[in-house]
Protein backbone atom coordinates (compact mmCIF):
# COMPACT_ATOMS: atom_id res chain seq x y z
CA UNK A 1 206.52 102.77 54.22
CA UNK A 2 208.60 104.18 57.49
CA UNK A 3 209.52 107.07 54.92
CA UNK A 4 206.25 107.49 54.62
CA UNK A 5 205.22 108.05 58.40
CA UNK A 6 207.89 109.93 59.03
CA UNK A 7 207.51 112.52 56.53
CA UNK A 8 204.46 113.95 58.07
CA UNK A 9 206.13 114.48 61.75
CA UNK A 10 209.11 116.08 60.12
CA UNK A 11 206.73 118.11 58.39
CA UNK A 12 204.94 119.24 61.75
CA UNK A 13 207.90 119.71 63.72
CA UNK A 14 208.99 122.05 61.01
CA UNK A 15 206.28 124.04 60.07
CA UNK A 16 206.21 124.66 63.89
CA UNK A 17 210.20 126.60 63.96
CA UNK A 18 208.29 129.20 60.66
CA UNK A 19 206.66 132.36 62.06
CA UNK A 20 205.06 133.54 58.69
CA UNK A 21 202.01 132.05 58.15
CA UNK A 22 202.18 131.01 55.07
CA UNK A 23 205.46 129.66 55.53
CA UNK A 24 203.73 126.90 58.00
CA UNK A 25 201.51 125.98 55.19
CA UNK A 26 204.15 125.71 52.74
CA UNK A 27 205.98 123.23 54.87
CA UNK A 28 202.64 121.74 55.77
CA UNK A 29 201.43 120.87 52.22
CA UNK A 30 205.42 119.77 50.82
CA UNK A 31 205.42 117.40 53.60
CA UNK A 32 201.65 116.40 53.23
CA UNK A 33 202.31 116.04 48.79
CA UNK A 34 205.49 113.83 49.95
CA UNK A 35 203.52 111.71 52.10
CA UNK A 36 200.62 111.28 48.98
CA UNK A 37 203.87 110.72 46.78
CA UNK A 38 205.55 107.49 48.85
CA UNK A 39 201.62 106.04 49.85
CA UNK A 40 201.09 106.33 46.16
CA UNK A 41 204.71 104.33 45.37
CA UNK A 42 203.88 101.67 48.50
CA UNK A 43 200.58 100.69 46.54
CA UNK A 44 201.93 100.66 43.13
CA UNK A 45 205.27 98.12 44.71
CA UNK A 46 202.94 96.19 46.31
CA UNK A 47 200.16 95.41 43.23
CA UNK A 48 203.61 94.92 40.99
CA UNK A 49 205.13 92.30 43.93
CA UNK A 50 201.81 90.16 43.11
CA UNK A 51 202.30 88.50 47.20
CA UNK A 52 199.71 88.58 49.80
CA UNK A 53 201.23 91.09 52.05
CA UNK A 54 204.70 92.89 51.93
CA UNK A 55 206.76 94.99 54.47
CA UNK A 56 209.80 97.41 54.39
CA UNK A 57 213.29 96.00 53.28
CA UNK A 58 214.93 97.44 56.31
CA UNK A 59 211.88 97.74 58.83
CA UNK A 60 213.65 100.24 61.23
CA UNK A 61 210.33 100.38 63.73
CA UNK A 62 210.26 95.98 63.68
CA UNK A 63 213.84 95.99 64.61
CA UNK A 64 213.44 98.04 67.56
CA UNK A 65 209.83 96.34 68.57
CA UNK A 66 210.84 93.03 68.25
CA UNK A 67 207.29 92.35 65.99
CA UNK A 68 206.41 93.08 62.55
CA UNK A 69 204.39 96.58 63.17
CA UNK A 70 203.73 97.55 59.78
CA UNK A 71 202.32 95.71 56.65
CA UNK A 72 200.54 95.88 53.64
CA UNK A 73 197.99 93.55 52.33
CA UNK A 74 195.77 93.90 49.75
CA UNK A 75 192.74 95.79 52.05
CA UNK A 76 195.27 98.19 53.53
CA UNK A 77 197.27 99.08 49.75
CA UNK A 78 194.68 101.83 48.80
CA UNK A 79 193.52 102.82 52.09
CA UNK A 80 197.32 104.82 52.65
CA UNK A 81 197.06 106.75 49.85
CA UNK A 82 193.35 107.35 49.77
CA UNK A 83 194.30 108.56 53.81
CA UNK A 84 196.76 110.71 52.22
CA UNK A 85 195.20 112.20 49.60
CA UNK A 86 192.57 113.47 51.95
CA UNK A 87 195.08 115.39 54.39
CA UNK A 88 196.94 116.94 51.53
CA UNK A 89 193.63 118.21 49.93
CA UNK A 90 192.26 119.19 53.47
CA UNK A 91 195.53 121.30 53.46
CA UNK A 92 195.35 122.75 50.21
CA UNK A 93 191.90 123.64 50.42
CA UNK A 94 191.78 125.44 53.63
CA UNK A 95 190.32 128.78 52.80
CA UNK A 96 192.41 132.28 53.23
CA UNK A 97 189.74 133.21 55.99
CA UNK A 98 190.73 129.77 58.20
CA UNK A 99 194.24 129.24 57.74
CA UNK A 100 195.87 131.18 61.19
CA UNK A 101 193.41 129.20 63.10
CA UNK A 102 194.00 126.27 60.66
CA UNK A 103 196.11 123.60 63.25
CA UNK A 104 198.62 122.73 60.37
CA UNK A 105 200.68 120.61 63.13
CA UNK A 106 198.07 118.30 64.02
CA UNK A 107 196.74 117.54 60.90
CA UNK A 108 199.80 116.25 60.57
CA UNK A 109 199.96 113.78 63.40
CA UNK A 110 197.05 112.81 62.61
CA UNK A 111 197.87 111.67 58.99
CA UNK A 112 200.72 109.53 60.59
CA UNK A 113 198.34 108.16 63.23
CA UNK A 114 195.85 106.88 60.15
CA UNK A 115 198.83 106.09 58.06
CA UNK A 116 200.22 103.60 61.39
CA UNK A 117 196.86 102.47 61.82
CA UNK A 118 195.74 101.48 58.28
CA UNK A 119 199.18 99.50 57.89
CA UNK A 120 199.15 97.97 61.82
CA UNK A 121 197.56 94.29 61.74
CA UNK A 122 198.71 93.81 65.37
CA UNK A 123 196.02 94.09 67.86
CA UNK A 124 197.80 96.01 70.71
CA UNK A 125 198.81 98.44 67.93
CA UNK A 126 195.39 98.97 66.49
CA UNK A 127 193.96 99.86 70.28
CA UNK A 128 197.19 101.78 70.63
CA UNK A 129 196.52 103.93 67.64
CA UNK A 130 192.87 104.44 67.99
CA UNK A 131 193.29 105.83 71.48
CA UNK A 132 196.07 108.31 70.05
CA UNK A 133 194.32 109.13 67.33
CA UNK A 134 191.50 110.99 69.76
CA UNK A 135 193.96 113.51 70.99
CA UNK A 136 194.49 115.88 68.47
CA UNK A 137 190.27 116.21 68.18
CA UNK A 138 190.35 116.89 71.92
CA UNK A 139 193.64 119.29 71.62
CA UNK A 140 191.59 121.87 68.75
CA UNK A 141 188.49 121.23 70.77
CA UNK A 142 190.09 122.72 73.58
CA UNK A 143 191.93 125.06 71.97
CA UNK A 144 188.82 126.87 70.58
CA UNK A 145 187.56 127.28 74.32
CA UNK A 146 184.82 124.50 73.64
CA UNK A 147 183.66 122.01 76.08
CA UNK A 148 185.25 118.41 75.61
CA UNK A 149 183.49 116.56 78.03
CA UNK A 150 181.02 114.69 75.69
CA UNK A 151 183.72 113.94 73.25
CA UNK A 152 186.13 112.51 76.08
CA UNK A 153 182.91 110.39 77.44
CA UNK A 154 182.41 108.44 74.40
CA UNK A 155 186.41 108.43 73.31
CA UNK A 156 187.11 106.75 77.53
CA UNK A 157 184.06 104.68 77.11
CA UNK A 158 185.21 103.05 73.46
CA UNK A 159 188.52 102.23 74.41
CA UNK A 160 187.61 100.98 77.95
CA UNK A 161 184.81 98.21 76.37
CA UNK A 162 187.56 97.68 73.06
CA UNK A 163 190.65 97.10 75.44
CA UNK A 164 188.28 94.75 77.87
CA UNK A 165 186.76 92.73 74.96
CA UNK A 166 189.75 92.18 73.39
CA UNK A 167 191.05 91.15 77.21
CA UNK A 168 188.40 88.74 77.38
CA UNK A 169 189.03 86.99 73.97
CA UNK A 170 192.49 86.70 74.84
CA UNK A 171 191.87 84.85 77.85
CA UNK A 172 188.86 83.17 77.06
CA UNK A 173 190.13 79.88 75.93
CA UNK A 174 186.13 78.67 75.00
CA UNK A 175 184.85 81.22 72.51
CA UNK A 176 182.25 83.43 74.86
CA UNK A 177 180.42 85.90 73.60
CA UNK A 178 180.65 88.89 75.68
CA UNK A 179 184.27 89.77 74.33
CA UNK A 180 183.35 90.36 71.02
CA UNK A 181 180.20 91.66 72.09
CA UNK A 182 182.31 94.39 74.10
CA UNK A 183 184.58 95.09 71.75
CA UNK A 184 181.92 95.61 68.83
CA UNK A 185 180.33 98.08 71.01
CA UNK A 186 183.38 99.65 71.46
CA UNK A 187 184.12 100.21 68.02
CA UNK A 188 180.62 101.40 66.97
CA UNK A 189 180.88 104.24 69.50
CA UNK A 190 184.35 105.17 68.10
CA UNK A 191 182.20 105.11 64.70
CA UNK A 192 179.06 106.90 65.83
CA UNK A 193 175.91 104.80 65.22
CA UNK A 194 173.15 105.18 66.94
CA UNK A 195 172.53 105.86 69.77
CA UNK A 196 176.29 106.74 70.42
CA UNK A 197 176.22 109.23 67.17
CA UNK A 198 175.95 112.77 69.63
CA UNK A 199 179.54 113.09 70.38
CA UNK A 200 180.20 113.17 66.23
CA UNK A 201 177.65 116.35 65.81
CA UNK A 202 179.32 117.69 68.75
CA UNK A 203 182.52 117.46 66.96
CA UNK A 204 181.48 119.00 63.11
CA UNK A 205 179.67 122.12 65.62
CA UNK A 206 182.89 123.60 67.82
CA UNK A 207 186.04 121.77 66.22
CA UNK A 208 187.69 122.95 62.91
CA UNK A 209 185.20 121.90 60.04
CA UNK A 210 188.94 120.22 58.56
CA UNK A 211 189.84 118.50 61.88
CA UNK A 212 186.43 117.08 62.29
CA UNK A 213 186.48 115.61 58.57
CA UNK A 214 189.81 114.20 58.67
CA UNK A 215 189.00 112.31 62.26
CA UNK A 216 185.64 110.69 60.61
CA UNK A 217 186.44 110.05 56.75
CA UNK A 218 189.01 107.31 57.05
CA UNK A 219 186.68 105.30 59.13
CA UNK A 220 189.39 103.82 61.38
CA UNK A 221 186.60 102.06 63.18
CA UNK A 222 185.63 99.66 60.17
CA UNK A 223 189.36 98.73 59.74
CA UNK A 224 189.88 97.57 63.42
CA UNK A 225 186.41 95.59 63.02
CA UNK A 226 187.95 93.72 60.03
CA UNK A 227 191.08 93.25 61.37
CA UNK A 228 190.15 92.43 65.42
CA UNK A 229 186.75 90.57 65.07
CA UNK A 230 185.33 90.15 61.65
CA UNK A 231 184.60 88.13 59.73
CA UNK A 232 184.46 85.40 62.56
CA UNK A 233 182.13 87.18 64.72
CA UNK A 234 179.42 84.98 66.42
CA UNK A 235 176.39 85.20 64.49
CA UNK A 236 174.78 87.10 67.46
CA UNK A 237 176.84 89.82 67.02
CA UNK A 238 176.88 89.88 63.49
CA UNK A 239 172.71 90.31 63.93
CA UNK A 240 173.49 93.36 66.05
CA UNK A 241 175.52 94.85 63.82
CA UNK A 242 173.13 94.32 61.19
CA UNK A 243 170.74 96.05 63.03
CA UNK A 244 172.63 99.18 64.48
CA UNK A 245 173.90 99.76 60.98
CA UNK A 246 170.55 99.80 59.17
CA UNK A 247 169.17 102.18 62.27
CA UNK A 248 171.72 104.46 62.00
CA UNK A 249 171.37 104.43 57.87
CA UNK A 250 167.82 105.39 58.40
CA UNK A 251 168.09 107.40 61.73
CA UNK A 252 170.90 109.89 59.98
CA UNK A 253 169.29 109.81 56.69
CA UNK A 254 166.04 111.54 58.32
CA UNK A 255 168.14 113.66 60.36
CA UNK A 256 169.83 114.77 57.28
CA UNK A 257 166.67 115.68 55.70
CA UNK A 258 165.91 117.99 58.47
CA UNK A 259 168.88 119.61 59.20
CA UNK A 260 169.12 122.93 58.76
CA UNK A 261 172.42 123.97 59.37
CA UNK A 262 175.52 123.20 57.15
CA UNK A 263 178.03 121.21 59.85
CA UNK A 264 175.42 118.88 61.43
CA UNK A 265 173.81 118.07 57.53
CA UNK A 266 176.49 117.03 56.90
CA UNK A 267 177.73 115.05 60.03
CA UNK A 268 174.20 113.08 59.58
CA UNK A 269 174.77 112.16 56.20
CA UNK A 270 178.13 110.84 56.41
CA UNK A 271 177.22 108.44 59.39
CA UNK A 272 174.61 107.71 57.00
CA UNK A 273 176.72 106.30 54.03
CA UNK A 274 179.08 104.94 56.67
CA UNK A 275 177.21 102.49 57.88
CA UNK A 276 176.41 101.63 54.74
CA UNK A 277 179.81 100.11 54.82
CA UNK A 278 178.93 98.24 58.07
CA UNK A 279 176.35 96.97 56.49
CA UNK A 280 177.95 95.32 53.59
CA UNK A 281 180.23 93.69 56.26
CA UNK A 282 177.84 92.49 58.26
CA UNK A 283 176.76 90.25 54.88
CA UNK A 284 179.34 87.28 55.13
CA UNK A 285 179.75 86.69 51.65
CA UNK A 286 182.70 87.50 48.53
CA UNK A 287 179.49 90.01 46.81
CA UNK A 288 179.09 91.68 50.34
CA UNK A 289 182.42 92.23 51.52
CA UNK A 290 183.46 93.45 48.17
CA UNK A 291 180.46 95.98 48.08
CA UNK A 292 181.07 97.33 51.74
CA UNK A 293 184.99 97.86 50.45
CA UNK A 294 184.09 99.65 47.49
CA UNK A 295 181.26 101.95 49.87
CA UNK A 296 183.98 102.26 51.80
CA UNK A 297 186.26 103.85 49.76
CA UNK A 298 183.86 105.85 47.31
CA UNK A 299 182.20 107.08 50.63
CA UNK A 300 185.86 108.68 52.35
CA UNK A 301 186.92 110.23 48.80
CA UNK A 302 182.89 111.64 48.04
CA UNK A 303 182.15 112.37 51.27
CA UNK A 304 185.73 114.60 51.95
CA UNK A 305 185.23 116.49 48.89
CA UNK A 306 181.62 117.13 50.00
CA UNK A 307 182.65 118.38 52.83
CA UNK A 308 185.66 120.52 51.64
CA UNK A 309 183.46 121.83 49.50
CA UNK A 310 180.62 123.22 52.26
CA UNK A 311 183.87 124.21 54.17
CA UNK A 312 185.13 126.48 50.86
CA UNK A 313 181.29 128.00 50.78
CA UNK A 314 181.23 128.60 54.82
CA UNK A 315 184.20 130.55 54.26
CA UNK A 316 182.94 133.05 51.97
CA UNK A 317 179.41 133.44 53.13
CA UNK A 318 179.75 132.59 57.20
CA UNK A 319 177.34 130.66 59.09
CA UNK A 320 176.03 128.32 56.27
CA UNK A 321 171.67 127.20 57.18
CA UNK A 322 169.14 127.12 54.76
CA UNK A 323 166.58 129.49 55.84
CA UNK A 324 166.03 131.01 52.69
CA UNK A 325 167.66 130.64 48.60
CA UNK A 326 171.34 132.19 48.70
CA UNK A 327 171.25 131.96 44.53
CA UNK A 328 175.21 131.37 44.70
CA UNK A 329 175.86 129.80 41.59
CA UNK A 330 175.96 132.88 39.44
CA UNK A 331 179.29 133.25 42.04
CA UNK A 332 180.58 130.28 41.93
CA UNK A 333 179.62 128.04 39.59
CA UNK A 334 182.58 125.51 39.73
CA UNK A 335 181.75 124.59 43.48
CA UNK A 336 178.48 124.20 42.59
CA UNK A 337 179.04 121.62 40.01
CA UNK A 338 181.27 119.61 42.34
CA UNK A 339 178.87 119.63 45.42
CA UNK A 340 176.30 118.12 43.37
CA UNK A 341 178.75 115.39 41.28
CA UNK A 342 180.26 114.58 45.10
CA UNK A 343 176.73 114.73 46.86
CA UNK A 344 175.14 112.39 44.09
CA UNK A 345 178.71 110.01 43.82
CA UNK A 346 177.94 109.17 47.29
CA UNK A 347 174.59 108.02 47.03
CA UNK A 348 175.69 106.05 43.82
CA UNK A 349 175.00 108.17 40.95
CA UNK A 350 174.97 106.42 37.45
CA UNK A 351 178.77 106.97 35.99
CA UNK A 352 179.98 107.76 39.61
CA UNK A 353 182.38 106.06 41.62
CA UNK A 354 179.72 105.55 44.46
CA UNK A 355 177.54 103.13 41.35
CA UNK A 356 178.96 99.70 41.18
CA UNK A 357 179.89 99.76 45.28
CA UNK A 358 175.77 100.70 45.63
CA UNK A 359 174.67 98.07 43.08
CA UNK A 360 176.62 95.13 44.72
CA UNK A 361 175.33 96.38 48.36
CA UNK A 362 171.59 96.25 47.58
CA UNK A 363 172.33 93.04 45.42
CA UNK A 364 173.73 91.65 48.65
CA UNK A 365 171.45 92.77 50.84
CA UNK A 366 168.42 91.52 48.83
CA UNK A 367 170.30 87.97 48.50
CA UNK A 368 170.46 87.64 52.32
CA UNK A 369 167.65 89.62 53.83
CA UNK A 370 164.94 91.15 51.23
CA UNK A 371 163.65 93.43 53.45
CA UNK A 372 167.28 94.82 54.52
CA UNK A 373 167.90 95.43 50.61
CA UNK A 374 164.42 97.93 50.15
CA UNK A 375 165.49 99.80 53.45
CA UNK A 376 168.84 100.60 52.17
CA UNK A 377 166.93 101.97 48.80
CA UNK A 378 164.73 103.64 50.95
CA UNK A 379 167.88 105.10 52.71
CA UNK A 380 169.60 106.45 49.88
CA UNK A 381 166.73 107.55 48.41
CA UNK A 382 166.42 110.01 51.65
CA UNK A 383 170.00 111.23 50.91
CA UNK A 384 169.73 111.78 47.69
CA UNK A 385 166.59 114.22 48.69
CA UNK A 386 168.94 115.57 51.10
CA UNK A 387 171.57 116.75 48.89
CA UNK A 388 169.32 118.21 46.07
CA UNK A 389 167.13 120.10 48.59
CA UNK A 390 170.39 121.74 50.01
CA UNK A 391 171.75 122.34 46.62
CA UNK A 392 168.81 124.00 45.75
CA UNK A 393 169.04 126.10 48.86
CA UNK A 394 172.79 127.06 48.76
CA UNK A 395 172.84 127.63 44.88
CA UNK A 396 169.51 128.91 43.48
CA UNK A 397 167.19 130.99 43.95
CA UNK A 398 167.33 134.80 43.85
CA UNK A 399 170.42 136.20 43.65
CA UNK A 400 173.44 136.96 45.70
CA UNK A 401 174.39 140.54 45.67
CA UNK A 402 178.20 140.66 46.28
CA UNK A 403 180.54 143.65 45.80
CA UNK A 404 183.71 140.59 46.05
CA UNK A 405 184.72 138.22 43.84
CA UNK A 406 183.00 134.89 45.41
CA UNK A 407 184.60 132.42 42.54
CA UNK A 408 186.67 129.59 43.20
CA UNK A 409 190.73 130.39 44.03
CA UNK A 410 193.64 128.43 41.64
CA UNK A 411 194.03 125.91 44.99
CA UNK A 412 190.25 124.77 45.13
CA UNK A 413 190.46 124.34 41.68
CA UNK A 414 193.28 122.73 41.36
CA UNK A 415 191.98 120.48 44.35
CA UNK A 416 188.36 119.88 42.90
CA UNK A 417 189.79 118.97 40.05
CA UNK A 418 192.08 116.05 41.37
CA UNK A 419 188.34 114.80 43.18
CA UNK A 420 186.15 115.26 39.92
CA UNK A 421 188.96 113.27 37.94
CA UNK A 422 188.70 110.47 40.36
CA UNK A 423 185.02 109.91 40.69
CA UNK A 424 183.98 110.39 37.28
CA UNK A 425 186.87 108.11 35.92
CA UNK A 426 186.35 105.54 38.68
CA UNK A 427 182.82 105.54 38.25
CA UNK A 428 183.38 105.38 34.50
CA UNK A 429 186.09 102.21 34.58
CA UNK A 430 185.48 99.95 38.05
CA UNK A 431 186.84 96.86 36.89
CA UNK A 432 190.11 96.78 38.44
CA UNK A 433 189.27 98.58 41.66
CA UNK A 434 186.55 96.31 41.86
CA UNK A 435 188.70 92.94 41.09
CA UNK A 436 191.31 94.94 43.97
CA UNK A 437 188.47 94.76 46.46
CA UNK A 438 187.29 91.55 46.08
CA UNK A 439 190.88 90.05 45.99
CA UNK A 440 190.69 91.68 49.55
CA UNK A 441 187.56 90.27 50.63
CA UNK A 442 188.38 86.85 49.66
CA UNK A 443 191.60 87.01 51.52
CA UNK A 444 189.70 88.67 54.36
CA UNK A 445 187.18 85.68 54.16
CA UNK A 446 189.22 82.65 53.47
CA UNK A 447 191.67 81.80 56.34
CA UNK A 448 195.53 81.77 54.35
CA UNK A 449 198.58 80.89 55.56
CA UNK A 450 200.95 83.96 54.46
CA UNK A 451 202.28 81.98 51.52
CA UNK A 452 198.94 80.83 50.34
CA UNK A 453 198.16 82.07 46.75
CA UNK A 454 194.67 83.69 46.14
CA UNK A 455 193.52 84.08 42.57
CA UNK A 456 192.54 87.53 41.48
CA UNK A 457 188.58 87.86 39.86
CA UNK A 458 189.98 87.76 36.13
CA UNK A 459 192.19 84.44 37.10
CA UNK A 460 189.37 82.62 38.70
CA UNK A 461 187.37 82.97 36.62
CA UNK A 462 189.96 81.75 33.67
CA UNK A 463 190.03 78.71 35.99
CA UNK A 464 187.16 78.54 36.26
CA UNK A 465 186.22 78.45 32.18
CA UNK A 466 189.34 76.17 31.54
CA UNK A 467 187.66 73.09 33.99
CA UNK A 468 184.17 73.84 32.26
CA UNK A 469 186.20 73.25 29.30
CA UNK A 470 187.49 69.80 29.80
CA UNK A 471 184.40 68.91 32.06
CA UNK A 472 182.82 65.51 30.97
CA UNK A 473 178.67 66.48 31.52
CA UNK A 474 178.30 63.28 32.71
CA UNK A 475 180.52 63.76 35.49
């Protein structure tokens, strides 16, 4: 895991010593494909260990702390290499047109940041990483020559209600509200529902379309809910979150519809299909959880390639609206496909990888709150308008005249490839991802003592049918 961390601030500090270019994002990608490599071997050692949670032999960074800083449990196993995967393919598809503006260093640090954070289940670390993880944002903001003030207002105003909530449930011996209340708010403005969503647009419109995807996709925000506050929120709370969540589903899902430039389309429909995932946690129950972990992770992995693949079209045509039919698919008929398979996986497309997480959220929704189920239909149903009007903008219609080849390079291949594997295969066999995400959600939901065995889906229920067995009926 430490081998792990490290590899992507070797990887920055030496991409930084090359002069050439594309020596930077040699280094850059090697040191991003490591990182994917070890993430990949930490969740594979950890589902073969069969514990609860696991750490590092030798933990170098608990040795010098004095506390156990970094551990993985059965929520945190896939979100390091699903973290990773994005940076490397961020990397690899960064367009010939972006790459000497492309901040290869940062996106480093930031991978370690999210890699620390996903794999930190100590409080004071969580708040520690969260805060860090807002520089590099602010450091390309201000590198471009943009204004940062809106971004640092939000940023000083999330950590300053998540560090005093979490003061006041420290101290506060009898359980008040206003702590958790805080610190909630805190982490929805780090998250961007509404009304605290402007600082996110701000973001996709004057930082590097990359940077801005790789701050917002792993959804930090959700992970320091789960592990700071939920799922023993007051029930207060809980009903706020409800309610911000189903706003902002709605709210973004509108905007979407209306947007007509590329970057802040697609800023509204991610917060859209995020909260999504705030939604399913807000349902305190095995079905809910479970669905708002599976959103969760279909909506990072869809929702990146989405957006990598608007970034590999801005690159070839400039500013990207939808004032009139472009007719690019004669040009490139490979991105095409995959912005309509990623676009229609995140809404939960029959076969996708976004289908079984969708099915189990309205299912949960319409258990607990009727109403709350049609609205999330109703929501999707706007995004899924979204996407094929934009589709039909950016790829039909008359056609492109071009004197360059427009078609996808080997890379973006190569990289769209890797996504469409994963959501069509996914989509196509969910059992065991699904059975991985609910044996997270139970031991999210139950409170376990570190030694405390959980049964998996498939051994509960084999419990389960062996007592129905030998069950007298009379009993």
């Amino acid at each position: 895991m430490e081998a792990m961390m490290i590899a992507p601030l070797i990887g920055s500090w030496l991409q930084r010593q090359k002069s050439q270019l594309a020596a930077r994002r040699k280094v850059a990608l090697i040191s991003s494909g490591l990182t994917l490599i070890l993430a990949l071997g930490a969740w594979i050692d950890f589902s073969l260990l069969e514990v609860p949670q696991a750490h590092d032999l030798w933990p170098l960074l608990s040795m010098l702390l004095g506390q156990e800083w970094l551990i993985v449990d059965a929520l945190s196993s896939p979100l390091l290499p699903l973290a990773a995967l994005i940076h490397f393919l961020v990397i690899l598809m960064t367009p010939p047109t972006k790459r000497r503006r492309f901040p290869y260093g940062l996106v480093l640090v930031m991978e370690t940041l999210v890699l620390l954070l996903f794999a930190c289940r100590l409080p004071e670390g969580i708040l520690l990483l969260l805060a860090l993880s807002a520089i590099p944002p602010w450091m390309d903001l201000k590198a471009r020559g943009h204004a940062t003030g809106l971004f640092w207002m939000h940023t000083l105003t999330s950590l300053a209600l998540m560090v005093g909530g979490w003061l006041l449930m420290e101290s506060d011996q009898k359980g008040g509200p206003l702590g958790p209340v805080l610190l909630m708010i805190g982490l929805l403005i780090r998250a961007g529902s509404v009304p605290f969503h402007l600082w996110v647009a701000d973001l996709f419109e004057n930082a590097s379309f990359g940077v801005a995807i790789l701050h917002v996709t792993p959804m930090a925000s959700a992970y320091a809910a789960i592990r700071l506050i939920l799922p023993d929120a007051p029930d207060l709370l809980m009903d706020l979150l409800g309610v911000l969540a189903l706003v902002t589903a709605l709210y973004s899902a509108g905007m979407a519809l209306v947007q007509q430039e590329a970057r802040r389309f697609f800023c509204f429909l991610f917060l859209s299909h995020s909260s999504l995932v705030w939604l399913g946690l807000e349902v305190i129950s095995p079905l809910g959880w479970t669905a708002g972990l599976c959103v969760w992770i279909s909506v990072s992995l869809c929702m990146a390639g989405f957006g990598l693949t608007l970034r590999a079209v801005e690159s070839r045509v400039g500013y990207l609206d939808w004032k009139h039919y472009r007719g690019l698919y004669r040009h490139m008929p490979m991105l095409a496909i995959f912005f309509l398979l990623s676009g229609l996986a995140c809404i939960g497309f029959p076969g996708s990888i976004g289908f079984i997480g969708m099915e189990m959220l309205v299912e949960s929704a319409l258990n607990a709150y009727p109403h709350v189920g049609v609205m999330v239909l109703l929501a999707a149903a706007l995004n899924g308008i979204a996407v094929l009007a934009v589709y039909f903008r950016i790829f039909t219609g008359s056609i492109h005249p071009g004197s360059i080849s427009l078609a996808a390079m080997p890379h973006e291949k190569w990289a769209v490839g890797i996504l469409g594997i994963l959501i069509i295969g996914v989509g196509l066999a969910p059992q065991s991802g699904v059975n991985s995400r609910y044996q997270a959600a139970m031991e999210l939901l139950t409170p376990a003592s570190n030694d405390t065995w959980i049964p998996s889906h498939d051994q509960a229920s084999g419990i389960l049918g062996s007592l129905s067995d030998g069950l007298n009926p009379n009993d």
